[in-house]
PDB file of N, CA and C in Angstrom:
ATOM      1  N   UNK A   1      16.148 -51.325  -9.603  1.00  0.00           N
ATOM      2  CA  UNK A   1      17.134 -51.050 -10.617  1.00  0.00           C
ATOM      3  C   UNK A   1      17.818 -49.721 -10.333  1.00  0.00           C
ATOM      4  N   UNK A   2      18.758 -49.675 -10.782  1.00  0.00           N
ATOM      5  CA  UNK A   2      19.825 -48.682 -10.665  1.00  0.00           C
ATOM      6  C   UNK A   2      19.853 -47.812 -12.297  1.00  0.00           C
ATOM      7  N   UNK A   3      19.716 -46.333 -11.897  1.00  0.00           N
ATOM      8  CA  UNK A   3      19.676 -45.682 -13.083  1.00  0.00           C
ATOM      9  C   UNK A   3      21.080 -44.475 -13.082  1.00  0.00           C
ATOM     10  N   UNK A   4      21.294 -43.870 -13.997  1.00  0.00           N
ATOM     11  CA  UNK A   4      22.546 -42.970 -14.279  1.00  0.00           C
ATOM     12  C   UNK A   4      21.722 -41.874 -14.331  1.00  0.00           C
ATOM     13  N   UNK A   5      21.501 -40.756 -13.173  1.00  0.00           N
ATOM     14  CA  UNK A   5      21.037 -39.512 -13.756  1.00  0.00           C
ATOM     15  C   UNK A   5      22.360 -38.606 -13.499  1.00  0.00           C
ATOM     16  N   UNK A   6      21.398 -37.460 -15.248  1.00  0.00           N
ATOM     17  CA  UNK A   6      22.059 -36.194 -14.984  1.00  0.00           C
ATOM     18  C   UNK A   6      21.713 -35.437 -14.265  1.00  0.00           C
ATOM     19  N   UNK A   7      22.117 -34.862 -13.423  1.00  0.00           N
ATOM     20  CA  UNK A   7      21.208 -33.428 -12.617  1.00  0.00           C
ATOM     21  C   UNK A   7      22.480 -31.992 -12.547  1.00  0.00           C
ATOM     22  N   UNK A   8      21.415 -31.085 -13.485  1.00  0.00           N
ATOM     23  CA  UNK A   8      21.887 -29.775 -13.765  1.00  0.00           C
ATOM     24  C   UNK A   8      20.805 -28.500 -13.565  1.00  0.00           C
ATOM     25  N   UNK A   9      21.989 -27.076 -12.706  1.00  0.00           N
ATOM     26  CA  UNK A   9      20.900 -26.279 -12.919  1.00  0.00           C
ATOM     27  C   UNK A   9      20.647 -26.004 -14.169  1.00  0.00           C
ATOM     28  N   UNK A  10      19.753 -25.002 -14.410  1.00  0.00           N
ATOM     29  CA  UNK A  10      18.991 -24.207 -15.306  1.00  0.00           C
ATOM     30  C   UNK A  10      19.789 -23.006 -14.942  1.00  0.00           C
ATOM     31  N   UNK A  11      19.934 -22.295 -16.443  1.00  0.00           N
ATOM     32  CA  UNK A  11      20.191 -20.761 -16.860  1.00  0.00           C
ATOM     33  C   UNK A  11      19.330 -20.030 -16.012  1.00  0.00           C
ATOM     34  N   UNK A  12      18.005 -20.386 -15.876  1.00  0.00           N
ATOM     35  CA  UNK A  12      16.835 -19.683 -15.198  1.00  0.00           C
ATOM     36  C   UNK A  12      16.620 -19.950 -14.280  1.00  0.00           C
ATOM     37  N   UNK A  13      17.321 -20.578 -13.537  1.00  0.00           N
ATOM     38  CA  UNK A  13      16.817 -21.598 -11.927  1.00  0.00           C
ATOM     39  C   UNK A  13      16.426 -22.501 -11.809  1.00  0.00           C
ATOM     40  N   UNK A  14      16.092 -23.499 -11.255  1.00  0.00           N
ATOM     41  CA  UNK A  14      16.180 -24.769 -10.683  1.00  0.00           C
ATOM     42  C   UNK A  14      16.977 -26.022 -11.145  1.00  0.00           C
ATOM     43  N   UNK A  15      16.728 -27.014 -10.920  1.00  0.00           N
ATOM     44  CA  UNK A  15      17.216 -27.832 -11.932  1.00  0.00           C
ATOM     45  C   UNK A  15      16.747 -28.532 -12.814  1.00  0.00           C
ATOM     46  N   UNK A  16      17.581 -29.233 -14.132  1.00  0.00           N
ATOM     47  CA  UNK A  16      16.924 -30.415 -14.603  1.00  0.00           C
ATOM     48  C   UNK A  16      17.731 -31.786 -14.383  1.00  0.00           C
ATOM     49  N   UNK A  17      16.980 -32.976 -14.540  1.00  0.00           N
ATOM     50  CA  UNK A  17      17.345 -34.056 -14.432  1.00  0.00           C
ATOM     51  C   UNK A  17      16.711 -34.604 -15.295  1.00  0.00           C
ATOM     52  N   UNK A  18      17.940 -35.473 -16.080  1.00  0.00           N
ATOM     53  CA  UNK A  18      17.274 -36.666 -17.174  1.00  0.00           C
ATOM     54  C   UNK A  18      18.144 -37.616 -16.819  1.00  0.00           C
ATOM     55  N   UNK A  19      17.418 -39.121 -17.273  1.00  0.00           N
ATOM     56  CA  UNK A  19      17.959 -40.393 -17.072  1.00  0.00           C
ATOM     57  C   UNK A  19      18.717 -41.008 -18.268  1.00  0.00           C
ATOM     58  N   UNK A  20      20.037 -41.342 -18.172  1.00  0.00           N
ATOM     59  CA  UNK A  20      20.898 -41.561 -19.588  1.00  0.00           C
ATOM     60  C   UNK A  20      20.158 -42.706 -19.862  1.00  0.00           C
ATOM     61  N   UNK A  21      19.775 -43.707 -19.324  1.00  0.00           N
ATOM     62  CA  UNK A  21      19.539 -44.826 -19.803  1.00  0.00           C
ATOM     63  C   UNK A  21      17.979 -45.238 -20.643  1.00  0.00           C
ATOM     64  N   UNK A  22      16.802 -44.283 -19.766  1.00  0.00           N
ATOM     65  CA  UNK A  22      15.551 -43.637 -20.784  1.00  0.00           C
ATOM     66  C   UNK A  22      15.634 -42.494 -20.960  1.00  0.00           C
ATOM     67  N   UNK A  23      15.707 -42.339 -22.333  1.00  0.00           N
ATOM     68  CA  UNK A  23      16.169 -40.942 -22.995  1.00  0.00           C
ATOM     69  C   UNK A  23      14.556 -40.044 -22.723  1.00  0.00           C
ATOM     70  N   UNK A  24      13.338 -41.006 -22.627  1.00  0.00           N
ATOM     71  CA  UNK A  24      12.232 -40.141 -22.096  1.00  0.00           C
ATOM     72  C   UNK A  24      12.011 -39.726 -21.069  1.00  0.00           C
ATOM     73  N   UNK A  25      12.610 -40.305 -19.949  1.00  0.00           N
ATOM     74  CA  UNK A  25      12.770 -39.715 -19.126  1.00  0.00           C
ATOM     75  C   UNK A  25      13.756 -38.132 -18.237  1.00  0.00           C
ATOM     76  N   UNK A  26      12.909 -36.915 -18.453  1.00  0.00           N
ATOM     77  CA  UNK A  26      13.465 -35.543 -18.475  1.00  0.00           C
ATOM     78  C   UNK A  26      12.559 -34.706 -17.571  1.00  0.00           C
ATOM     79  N   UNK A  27      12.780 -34.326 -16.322  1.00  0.00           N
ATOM     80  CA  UNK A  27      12.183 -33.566 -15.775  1.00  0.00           C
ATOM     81  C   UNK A  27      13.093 -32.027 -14.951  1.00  0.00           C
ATOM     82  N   UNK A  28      12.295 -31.106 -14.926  1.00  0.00           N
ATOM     83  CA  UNK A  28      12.767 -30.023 -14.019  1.00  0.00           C
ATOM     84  C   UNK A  28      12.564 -29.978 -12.241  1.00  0.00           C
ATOM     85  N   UNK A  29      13.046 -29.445 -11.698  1.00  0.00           N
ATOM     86  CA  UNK A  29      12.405 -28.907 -10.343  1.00  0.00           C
ATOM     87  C   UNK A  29      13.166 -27.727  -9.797  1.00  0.00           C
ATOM     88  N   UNK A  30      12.610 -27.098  -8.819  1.00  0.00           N
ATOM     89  CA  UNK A  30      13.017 -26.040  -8.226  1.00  0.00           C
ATOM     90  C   UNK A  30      14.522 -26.134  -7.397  1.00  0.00           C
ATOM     91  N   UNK A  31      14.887 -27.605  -7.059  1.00  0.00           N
ATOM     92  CA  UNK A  31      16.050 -27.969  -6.503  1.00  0.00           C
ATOM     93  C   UNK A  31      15.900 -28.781  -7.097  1.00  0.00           C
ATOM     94  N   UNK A  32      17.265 -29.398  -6.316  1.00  0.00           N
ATOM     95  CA  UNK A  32      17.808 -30.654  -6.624  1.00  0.00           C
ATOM     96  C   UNK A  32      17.114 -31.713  -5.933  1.00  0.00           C
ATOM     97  N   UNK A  33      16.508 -31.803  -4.884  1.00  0.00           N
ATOM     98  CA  UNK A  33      15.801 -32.590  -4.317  1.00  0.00           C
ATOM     99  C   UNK A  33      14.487 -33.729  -5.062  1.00  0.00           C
ATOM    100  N   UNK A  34      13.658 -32.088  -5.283  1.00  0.00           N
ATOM    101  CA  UNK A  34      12.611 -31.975  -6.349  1.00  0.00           C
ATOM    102  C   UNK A  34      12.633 -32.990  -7.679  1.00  0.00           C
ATOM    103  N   UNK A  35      14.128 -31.951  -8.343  1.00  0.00           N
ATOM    104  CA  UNK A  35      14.017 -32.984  -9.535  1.00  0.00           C
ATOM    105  C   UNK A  35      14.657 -34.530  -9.419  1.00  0.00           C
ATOM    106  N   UNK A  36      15.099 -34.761  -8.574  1.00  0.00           N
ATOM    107  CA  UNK A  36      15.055 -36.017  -7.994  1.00  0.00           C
ATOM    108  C   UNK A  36      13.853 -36.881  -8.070  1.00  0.00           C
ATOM    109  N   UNK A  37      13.337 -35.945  -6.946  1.00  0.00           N
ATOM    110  CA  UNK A  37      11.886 -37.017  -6.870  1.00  0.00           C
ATOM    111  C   UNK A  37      10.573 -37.067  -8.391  1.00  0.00           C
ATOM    112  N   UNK A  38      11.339 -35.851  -9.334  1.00  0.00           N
ATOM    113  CA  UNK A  38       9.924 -35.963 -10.199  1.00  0.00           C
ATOM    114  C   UNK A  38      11.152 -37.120 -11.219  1.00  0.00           C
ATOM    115  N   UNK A  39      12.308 -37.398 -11.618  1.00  0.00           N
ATOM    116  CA  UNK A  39      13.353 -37.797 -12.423  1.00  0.00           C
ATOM    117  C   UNK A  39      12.436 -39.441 -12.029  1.00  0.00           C
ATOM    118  N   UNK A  40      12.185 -39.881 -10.617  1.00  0.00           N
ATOM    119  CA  UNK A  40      11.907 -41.114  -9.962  1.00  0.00           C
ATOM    120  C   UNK A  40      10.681 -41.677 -10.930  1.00  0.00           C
ATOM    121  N   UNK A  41       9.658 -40.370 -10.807  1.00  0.00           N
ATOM    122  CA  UNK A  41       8.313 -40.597 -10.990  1.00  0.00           C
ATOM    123  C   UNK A  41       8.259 -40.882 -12.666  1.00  0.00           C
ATOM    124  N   UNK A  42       9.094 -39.827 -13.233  1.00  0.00           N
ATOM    125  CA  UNK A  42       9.124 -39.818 -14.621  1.00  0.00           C
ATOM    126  C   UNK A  42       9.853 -40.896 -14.965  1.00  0.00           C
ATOM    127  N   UNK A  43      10.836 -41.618 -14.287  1.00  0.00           N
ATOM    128  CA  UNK A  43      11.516 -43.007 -15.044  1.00  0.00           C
ATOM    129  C   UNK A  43      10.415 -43.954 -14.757  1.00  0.00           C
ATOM    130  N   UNK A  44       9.376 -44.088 -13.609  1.00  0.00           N
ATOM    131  CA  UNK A  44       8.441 -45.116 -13.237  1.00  0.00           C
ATOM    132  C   UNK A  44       7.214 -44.892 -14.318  1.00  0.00           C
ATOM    133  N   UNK A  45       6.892 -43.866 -15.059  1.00  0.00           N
ATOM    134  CA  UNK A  45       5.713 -43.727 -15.971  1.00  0.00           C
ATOM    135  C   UNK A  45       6.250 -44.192 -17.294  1.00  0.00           C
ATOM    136  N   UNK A  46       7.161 -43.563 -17.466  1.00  0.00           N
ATOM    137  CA  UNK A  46       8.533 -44.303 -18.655  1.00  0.00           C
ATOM    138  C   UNK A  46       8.422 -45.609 -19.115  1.00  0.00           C
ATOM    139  N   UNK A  47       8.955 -46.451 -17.833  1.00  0.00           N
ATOM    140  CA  UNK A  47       8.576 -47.909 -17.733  1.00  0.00           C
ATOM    141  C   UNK A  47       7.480 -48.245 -18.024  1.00  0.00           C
ATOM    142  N   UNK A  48       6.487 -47.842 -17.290  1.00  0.00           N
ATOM    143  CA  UNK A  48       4.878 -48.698 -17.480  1.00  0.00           C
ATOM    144  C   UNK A  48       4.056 -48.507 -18.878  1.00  0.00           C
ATOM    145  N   UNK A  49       4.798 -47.155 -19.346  1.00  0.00           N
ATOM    146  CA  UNK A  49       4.102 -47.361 -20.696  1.00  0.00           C
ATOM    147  C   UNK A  49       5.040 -48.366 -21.912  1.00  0.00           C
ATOM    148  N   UNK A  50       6.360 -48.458 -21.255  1.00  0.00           N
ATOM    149  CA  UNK A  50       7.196 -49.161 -21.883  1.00  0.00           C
ATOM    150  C   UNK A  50       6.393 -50.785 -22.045  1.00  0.00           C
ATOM    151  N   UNK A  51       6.096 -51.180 -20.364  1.00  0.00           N
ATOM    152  CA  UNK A  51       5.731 -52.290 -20.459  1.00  0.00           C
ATOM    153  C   UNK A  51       4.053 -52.794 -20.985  1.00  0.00           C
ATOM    154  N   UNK A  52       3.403 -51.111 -20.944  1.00  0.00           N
ATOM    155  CA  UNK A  52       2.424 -51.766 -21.574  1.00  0.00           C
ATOM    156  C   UNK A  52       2.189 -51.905 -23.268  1.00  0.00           C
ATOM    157  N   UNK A  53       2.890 -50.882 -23.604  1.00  0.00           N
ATOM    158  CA  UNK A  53       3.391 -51.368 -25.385  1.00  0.00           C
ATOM    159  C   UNK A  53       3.999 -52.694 -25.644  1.00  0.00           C
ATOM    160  N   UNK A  54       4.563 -53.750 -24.549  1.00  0.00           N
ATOM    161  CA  UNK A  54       4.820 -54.628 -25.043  1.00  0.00           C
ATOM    162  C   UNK A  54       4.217 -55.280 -24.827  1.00  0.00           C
ATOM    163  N   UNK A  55       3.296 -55.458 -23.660  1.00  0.00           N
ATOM    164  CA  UNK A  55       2.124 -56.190 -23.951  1.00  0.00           C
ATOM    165  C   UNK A  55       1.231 -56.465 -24.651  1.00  0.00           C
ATOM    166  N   UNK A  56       1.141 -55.005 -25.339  1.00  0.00           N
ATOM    167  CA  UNK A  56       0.015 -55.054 -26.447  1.00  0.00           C
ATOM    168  C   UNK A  56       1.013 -55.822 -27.579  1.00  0.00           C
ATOM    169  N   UNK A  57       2.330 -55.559 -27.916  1.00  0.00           N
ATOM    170  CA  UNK A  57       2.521 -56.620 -28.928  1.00  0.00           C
ATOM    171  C   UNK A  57       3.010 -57.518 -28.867  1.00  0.00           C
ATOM    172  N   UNK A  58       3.530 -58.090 -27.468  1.00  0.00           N
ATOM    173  CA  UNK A  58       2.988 -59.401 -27.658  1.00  0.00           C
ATOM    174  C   UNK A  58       1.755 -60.289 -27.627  1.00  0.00           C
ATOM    175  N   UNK A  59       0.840 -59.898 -27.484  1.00  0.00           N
ATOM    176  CA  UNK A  59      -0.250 -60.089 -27.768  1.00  0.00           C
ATOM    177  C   UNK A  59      -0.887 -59.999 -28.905  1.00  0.00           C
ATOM    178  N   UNK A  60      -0.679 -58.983 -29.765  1.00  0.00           N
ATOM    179  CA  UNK A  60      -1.060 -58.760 -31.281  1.00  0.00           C
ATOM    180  C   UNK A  60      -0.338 -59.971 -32.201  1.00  0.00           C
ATOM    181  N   UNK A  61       1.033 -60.191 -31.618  1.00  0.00           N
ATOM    182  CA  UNK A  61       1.811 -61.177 -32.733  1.00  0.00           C
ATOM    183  C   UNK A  61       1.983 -62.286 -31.798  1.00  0.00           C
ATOM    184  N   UNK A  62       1.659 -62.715 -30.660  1.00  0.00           N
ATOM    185  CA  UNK A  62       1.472 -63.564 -30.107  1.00  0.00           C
ATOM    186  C   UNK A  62       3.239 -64.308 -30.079  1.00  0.00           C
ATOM    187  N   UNK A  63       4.038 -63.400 -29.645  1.00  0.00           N
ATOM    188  CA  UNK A  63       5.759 -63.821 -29.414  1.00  0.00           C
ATOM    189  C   UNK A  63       5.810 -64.508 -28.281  1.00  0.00           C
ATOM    190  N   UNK A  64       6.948 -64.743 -28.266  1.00  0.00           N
ATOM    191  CA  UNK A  64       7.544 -65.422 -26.837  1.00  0.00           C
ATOM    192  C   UNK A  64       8.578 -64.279 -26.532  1.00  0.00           C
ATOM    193  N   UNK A  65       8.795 -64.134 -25.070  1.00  0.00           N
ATOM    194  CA  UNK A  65       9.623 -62.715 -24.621  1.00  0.00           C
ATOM    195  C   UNK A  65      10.705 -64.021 -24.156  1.00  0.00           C
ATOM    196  N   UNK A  66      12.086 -63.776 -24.330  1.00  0.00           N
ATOM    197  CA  UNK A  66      13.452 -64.548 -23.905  1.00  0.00           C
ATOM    198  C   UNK A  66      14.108 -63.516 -23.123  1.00  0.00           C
ATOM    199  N   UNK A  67      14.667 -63.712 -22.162  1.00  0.00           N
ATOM    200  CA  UNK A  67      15.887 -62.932 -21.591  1.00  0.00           C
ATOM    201  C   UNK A  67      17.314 -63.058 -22.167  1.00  0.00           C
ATOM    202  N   UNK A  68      18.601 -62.172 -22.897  1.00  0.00           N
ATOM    203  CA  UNK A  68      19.662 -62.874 -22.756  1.00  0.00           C
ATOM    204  C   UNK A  68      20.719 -61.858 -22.301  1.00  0.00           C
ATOM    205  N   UNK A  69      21.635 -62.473 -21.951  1.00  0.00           N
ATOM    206  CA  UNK A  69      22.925 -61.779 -20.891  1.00  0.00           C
ATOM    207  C   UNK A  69      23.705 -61.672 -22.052  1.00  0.00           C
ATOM    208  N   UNK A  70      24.215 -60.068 -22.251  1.00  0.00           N
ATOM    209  CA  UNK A  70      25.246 -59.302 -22.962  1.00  0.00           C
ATOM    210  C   UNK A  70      26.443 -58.987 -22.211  1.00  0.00           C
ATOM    211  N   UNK A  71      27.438 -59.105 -22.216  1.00  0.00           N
ATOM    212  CA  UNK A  71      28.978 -58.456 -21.602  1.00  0.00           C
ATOM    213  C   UNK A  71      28.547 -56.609 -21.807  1.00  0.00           C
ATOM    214  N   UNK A  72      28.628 -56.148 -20.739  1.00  0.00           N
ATOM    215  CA  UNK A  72      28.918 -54.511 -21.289  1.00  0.00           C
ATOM    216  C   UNK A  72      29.854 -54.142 -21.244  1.00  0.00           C
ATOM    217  N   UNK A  73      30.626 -54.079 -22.611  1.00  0.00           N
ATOM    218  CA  UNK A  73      31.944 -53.963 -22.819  1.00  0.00           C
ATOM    219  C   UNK A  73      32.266 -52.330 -22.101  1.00  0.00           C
ATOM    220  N   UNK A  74      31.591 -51.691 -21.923  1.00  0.00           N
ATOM    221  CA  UNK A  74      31.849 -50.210 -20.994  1.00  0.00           C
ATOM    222  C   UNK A  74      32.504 -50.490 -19.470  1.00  0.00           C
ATOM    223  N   UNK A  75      31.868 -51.672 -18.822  1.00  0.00           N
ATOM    224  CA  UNK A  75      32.254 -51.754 -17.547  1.00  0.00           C
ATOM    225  C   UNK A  75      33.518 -52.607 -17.572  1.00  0.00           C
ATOM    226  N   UNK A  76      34.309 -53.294 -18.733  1.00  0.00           N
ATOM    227  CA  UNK A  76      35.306 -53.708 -18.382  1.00  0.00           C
ATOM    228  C   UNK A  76      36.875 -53.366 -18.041  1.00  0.00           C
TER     229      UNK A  76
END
């Protein structure tokens, strides 16, 4: 998957990077490189707790998960 990051220095040095699309996902680093690679790690921990909260409820309420396709009216 393809994500939208911000990457900015810091008042104090290095940079930060957050991901527009998981707002939990927010990390610093000493460069730009850095917060690259921690922005990666922090959208991949993001996810897995994402996906394991939904496991637990679908399992608690015993749902059915559906996929459906939205137009994103942004990209038109």
């Amino acid at each position: 998957m393809q994500y939208t990051i911000v990457l900015g220095p810091q008042d104090t040095g290095g940079f930060t990077a957050r991901c527009v699309e998981i707002p939990g996902a927010v990390t610093l680093g000493v460069n730009k490189g850095e917060a690259l690679a921690n922005i990666k790690e922090a959208i991949e921990l993001v996810r897995e707790a994402q996906y394991e909260e939904l496991q637990s409820t679908i399992h608690d309420i015993h749902s059915e998960i559906i996929t459906i396709n939205v137009n994103d009216v942004a990209c038109s």
